[in-house]
N, C-alpha and C. Protein backbone atom coordinates (compact mmCIF):
# COMPACT_ATOMS: atom_id res chain seq x y z
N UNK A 1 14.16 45.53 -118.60
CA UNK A 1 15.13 44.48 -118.41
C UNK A 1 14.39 43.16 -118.22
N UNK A 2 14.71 42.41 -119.06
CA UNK A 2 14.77 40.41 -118.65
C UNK A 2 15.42 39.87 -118.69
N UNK A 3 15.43 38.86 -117.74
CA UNK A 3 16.44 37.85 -117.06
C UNK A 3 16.13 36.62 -116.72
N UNK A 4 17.10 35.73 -116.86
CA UNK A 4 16.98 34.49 -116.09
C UNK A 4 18.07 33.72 -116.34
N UNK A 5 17.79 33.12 -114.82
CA UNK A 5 19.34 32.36 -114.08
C UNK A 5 18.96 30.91 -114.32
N UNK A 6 20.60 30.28 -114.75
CA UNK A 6 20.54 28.94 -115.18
C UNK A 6 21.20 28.40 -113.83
N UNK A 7 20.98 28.12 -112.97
CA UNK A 7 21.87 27.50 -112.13
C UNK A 7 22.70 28.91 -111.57
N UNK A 8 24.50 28.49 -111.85
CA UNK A 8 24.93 29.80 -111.21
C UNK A 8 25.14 31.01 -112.29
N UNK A 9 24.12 30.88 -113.17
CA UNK A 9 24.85 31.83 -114.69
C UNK A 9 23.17 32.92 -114.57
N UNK A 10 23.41 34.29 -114.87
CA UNK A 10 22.18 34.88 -114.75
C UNK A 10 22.63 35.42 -116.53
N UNK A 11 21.72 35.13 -117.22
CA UNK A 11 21.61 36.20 -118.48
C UNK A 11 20.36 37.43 -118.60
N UNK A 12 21.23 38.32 -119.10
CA UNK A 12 20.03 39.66 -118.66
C UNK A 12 20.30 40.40 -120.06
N UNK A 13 19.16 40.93 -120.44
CA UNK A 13 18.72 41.64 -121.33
C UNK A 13 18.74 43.21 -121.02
N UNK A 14 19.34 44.01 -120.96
CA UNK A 14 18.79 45.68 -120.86
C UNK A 14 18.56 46.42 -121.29
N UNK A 15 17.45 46.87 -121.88
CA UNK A 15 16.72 47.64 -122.43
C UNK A 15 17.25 49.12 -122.71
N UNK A 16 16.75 49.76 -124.12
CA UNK A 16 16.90 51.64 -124.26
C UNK A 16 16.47 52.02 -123.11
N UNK A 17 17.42 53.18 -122.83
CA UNK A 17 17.21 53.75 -121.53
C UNK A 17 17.18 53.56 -119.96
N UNK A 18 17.70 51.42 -119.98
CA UNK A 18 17.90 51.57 -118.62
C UNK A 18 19.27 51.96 -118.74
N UNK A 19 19.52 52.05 -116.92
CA UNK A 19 21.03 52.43 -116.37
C UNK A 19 21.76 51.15 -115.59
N UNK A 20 22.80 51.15 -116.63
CA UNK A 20 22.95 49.46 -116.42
C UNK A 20 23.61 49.65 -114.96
N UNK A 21 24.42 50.70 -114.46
CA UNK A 21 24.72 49.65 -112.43
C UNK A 21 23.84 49.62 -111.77
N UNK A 22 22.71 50.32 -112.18
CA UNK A 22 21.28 50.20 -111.05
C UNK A 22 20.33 49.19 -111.80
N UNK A 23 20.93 48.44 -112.98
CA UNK A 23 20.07 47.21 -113.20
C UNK A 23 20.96 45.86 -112.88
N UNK A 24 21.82 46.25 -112.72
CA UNK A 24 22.96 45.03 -111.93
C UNK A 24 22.68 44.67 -110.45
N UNK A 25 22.45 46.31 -109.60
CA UNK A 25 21.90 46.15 -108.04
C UNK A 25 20.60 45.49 -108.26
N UNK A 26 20.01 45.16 -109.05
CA UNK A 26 18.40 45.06 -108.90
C UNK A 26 18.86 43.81 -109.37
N UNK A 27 19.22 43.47 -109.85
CA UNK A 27 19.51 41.61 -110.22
C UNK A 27 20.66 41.56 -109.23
N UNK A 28 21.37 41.51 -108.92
CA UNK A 28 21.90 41.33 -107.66
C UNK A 28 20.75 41.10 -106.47
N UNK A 29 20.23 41.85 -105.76
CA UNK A 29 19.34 41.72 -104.91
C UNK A 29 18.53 41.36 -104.90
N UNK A 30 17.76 41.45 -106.32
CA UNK A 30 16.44 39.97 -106.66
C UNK A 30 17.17 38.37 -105.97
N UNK A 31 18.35 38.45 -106.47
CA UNK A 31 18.38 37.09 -106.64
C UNK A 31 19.66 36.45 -105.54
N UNK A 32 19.84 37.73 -104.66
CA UNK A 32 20.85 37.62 -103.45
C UNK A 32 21.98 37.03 -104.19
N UNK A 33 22.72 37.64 -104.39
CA UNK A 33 24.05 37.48 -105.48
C UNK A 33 25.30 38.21 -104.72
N UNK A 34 25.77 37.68 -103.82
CA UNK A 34 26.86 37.90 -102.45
C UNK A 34 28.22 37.90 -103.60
N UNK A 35 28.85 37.04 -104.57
CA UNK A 35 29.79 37.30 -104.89
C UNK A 35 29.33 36.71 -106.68
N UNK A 36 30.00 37.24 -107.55
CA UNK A 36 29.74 37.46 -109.08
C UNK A 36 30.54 37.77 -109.81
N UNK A 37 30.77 37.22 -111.07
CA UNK A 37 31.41 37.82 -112.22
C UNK A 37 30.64 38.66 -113.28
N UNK A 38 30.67 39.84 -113.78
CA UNK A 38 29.97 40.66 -114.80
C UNK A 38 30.90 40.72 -115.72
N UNK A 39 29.99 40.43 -117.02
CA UNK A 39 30.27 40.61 -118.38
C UNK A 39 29.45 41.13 -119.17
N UNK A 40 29.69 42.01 -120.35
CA UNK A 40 28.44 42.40 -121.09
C UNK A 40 29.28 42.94 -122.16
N UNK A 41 28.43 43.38 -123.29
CA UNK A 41 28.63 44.37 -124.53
C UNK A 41 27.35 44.91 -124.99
N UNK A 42 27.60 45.40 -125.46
CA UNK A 42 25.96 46.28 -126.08
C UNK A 42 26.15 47.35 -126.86
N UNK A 43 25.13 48.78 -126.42
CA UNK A 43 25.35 50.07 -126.79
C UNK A 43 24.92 51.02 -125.61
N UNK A 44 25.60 52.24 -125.97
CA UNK A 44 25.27 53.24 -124.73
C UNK A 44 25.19 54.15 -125.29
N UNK A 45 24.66 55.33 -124.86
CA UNK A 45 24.14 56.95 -125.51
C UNK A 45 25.05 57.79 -124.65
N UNK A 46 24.62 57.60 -123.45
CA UNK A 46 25.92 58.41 -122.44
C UNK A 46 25.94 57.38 -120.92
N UNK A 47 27.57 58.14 -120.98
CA UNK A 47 28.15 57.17 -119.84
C UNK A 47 29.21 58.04 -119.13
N UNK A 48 29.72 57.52 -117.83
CA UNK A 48 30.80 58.28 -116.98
C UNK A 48 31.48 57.34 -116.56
N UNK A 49 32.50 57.66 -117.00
CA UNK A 49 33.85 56.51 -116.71
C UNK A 49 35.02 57.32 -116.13
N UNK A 50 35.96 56.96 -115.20
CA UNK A 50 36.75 57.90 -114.57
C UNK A 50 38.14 56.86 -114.34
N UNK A 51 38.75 57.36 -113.91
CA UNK A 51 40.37 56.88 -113.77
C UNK A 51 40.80 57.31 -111.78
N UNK A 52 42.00 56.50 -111.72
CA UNK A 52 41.50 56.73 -110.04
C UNK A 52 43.17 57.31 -110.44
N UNK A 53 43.65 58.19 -109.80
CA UNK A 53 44.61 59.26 -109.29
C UNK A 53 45.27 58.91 -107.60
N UNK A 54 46.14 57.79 -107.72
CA UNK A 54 47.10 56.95 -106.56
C UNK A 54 47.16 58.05 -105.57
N UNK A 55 48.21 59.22 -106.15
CA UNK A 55 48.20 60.49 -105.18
C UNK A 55 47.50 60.88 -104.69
N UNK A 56 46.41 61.76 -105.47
CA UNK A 56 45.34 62.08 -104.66
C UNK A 56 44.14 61.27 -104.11
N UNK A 57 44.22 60.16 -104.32
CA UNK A 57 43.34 59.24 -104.01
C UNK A 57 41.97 59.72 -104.49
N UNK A 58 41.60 59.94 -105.24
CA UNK A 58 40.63 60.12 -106.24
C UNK A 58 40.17 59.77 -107.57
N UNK A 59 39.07 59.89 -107.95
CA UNK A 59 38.30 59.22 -109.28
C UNK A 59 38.75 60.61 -109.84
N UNK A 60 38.56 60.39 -111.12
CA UNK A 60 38.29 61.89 -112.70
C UNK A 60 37.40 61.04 -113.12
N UNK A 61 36.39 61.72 -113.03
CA UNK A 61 35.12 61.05 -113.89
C UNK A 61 35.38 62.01 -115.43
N UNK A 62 34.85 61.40 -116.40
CA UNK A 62 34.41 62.26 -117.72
C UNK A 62 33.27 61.47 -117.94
N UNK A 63 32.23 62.33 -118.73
CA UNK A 63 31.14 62.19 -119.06
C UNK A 63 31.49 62.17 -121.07
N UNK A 64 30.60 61.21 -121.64
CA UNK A 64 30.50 61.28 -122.58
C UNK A 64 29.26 60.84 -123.15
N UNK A 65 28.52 61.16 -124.29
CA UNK A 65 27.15 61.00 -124.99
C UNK A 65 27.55 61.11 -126.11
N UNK A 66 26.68 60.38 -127.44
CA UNK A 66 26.71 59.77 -128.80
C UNK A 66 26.74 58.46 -128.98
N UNK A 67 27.23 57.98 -129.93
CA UNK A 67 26.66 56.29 -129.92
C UNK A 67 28.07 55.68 -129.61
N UNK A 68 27.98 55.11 -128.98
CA UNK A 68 29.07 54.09 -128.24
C UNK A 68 28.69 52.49 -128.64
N UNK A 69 29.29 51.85 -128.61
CA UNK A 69 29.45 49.97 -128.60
C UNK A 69 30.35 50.04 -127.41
N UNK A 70 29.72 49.41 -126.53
CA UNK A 70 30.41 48.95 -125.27
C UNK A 70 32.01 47.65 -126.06
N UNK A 71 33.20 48.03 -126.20
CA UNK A 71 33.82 46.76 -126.06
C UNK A 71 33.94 45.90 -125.38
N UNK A 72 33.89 46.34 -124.00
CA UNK A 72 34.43 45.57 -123.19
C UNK A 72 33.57 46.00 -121.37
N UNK A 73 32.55 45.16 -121.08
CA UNK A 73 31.88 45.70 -119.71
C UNK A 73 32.33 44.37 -118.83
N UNK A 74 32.94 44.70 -117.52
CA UNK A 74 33.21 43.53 -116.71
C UNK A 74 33.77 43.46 -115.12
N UNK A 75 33.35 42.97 -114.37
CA UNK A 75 33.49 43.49 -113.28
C UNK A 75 33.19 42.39 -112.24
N UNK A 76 33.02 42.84 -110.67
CA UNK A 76 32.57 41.86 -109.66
C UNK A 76 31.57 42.82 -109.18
N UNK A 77 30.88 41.66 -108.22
CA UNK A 77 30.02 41.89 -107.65
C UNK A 77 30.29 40.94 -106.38
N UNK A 78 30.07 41.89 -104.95
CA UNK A 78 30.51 40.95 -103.88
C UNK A 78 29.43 41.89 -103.17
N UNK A 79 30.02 42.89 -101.71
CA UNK A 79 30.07 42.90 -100.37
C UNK A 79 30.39 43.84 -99.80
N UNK A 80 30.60 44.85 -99.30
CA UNK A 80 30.93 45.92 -98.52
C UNK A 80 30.40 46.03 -96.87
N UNK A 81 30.83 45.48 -95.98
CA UNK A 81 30.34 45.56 -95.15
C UNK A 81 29.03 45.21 -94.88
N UNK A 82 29.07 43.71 -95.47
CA UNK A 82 27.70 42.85 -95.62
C UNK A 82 26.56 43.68 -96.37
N UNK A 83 27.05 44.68 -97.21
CA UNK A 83 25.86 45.58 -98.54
C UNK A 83 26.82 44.92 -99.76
N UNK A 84 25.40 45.23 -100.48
CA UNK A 84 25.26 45.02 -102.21
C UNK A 84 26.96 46.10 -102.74
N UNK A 85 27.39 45.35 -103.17
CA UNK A 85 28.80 46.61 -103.58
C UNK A 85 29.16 45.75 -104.88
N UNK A 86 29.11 46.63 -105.88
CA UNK A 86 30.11 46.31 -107.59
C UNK A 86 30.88 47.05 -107.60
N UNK A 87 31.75 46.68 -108.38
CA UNK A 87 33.11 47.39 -109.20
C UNK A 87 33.36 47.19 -110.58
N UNK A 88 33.18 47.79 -111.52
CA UNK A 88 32.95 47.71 -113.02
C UNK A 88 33.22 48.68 -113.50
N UNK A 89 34.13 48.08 -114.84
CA UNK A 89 34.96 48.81 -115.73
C UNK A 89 34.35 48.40 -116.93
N UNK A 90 34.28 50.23 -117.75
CA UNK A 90 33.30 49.78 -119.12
C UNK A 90 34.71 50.64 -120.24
N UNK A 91 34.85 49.90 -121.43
CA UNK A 91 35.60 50.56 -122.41
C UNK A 91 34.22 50.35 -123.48
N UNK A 92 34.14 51.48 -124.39
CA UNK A 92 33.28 51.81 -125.45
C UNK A 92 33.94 52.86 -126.43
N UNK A 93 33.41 51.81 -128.17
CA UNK A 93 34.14 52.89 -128.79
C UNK A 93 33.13 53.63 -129.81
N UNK A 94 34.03 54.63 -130.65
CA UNK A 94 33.39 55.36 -131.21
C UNK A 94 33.10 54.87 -132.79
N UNK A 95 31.99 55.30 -133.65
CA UNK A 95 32.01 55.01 -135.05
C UNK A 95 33.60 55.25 -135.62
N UNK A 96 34.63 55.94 -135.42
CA UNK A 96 35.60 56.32 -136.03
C UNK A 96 36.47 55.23 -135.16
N UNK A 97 36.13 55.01 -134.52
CA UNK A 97 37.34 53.59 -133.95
C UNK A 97 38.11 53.86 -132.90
N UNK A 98 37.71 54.93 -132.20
CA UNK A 98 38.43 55.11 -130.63
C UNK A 98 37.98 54.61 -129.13
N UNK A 99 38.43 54.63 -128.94
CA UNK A 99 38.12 54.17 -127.54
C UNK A 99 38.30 54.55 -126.36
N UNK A 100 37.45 54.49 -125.28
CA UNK A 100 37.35 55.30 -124.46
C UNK A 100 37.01 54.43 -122.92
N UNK A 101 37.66 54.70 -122.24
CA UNK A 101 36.77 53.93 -120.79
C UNK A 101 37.59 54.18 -119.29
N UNK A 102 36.93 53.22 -118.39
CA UNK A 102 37.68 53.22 -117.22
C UNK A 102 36.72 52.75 -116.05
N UNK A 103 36.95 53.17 -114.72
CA UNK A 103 35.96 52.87 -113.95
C UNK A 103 34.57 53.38 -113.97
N UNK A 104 33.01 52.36 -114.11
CA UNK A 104 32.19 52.68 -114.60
C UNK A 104 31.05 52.87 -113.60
N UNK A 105 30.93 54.57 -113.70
CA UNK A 105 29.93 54.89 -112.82
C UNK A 105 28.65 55.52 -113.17
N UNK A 106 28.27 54.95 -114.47
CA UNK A 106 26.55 55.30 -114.76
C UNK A 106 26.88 55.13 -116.17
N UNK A 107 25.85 54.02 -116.94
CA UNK A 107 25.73 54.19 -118.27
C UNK A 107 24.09 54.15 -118.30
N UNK A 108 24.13 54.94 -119.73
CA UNK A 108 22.56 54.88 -120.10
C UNK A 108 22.61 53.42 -121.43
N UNK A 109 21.58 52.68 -121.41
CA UNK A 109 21.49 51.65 -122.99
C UNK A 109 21.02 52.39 -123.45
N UNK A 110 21.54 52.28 -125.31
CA UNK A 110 21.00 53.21 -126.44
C UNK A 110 20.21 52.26 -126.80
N UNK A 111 20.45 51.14 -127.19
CA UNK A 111 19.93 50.09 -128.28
C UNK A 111 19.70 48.55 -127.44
N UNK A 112 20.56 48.07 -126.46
CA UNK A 112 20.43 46.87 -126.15
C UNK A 112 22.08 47.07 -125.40
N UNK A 113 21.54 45.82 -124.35
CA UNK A 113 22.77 45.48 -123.37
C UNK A 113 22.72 43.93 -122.95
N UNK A 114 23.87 43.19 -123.42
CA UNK A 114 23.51 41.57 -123.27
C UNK A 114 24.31 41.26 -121.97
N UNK A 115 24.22 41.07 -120.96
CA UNK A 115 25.33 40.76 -119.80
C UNK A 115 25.38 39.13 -119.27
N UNK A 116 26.02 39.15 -118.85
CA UNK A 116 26.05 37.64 -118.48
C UNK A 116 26.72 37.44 -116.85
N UNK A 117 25.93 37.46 -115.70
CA UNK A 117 26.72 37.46 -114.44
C UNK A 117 26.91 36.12 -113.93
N UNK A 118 27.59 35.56 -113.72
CA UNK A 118 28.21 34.25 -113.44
C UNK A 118 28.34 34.46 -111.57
N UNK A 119 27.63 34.15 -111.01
CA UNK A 119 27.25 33.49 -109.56
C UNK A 119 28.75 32.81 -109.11
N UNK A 120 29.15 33.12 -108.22
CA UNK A 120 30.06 32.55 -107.26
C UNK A 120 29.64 31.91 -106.04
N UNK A 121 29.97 30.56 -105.72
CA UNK A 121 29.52 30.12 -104.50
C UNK A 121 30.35 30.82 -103.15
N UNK A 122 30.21 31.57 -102.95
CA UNK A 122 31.20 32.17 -101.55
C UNK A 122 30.90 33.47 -101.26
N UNK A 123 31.75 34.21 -100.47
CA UNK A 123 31.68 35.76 -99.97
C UNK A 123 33.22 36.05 -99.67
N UNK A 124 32.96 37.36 -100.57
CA UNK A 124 34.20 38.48 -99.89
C UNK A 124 33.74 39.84 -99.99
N UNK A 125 34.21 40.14 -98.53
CA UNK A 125 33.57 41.20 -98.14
C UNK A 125 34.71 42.54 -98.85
N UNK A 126 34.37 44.13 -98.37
CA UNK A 126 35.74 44.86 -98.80
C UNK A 126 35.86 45.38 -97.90
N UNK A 127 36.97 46.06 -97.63
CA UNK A 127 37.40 47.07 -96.24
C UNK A 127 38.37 48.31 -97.11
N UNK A 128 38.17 49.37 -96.70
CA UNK A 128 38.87 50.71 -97.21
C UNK A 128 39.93 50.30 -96.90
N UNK A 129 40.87 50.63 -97.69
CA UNK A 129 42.68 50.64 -97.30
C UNK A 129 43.22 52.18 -97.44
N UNK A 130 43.57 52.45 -96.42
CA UNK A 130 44.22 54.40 -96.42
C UNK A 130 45.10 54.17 -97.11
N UNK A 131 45.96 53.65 -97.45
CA UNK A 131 46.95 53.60 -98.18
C UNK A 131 46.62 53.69 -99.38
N UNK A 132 46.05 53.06 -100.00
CA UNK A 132 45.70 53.13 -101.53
C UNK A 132 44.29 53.83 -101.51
N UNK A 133 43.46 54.62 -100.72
CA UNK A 133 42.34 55.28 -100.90
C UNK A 133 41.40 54.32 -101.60
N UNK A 134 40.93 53.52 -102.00
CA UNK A 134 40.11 52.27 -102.43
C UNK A 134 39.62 51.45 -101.49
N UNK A 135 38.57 51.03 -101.70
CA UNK A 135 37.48 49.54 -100.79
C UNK A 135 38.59 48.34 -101.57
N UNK A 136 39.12 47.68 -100.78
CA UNK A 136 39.83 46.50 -100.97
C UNK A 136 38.89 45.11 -100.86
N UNK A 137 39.12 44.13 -101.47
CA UNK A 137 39.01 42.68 -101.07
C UNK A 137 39.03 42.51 -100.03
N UNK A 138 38.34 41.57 -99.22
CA UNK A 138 38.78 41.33 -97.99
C UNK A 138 38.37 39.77 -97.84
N UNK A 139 39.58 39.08 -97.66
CA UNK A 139 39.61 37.79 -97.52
C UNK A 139 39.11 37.10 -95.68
């Protein structure tokens, strides 16, 4: 991975074979990045994306591998109880034109990953809500 921040804009490069949310924490924390916008597209080999289940208050992860084009990677980056915490949603499709995604909890880069995290001047932290089983915003 290479990077560099223009002011409040970080552009990052990610390399075959990194794992892009543990190269987001690592540019996050290089560069103390308390609240953020994530964007990206690229390619991925395999990835786990899951859907959250209101009732049971739970993720369904599925796992998938082959060549993917990320459409659509984007997310925040804030705070959890004054820790490093993201939330990112990846859709990626297939050579035949489908598409696939949801909440994104591990991709591998096949080929290249272009992201673009946009720096926020501020902080919001999250707090669990029982009600909806999720880390909420917290204003």
């Amino acid at each position: 991975m290479e990077y560099r921040r223009f002011e409040n804009t970080i552009i990052a490069r990610l390399d075959r074979g990194e794992e892009i949310t543990e190269q987001v924490r690592r540019i996050a924390e290089r560069e103390n990045v308390k609240l953020a916008a994530v964007n990206a597209l690229g390619a991925v080999g395999e990835f786990t994306v899951g859907v959250f289940d209101v009732g049971q208050k739970k993720y369904f992860a599925r796992e998938f591998t082959g060549y993917y084009e990320i459409v659509s990677l984007h997310g925040t980056i804030n705070t959890f109880n004054g820790e490093y915490y993201s939330h990112l949603h990846m859709s990626a499709g297939t050579v035949e034109g489908a598409l696939v995604g949801g909440h994104l909890n591990r991709a591998v880069v096949s080929a290249t990953c272009e992201m673009v995290i946009t720096v926020i001047d501020g902080r919001v932290d999250r707090r669990y809500d029982d009600a909806v089983g999720l880390n909420v915003f917290e204003f």
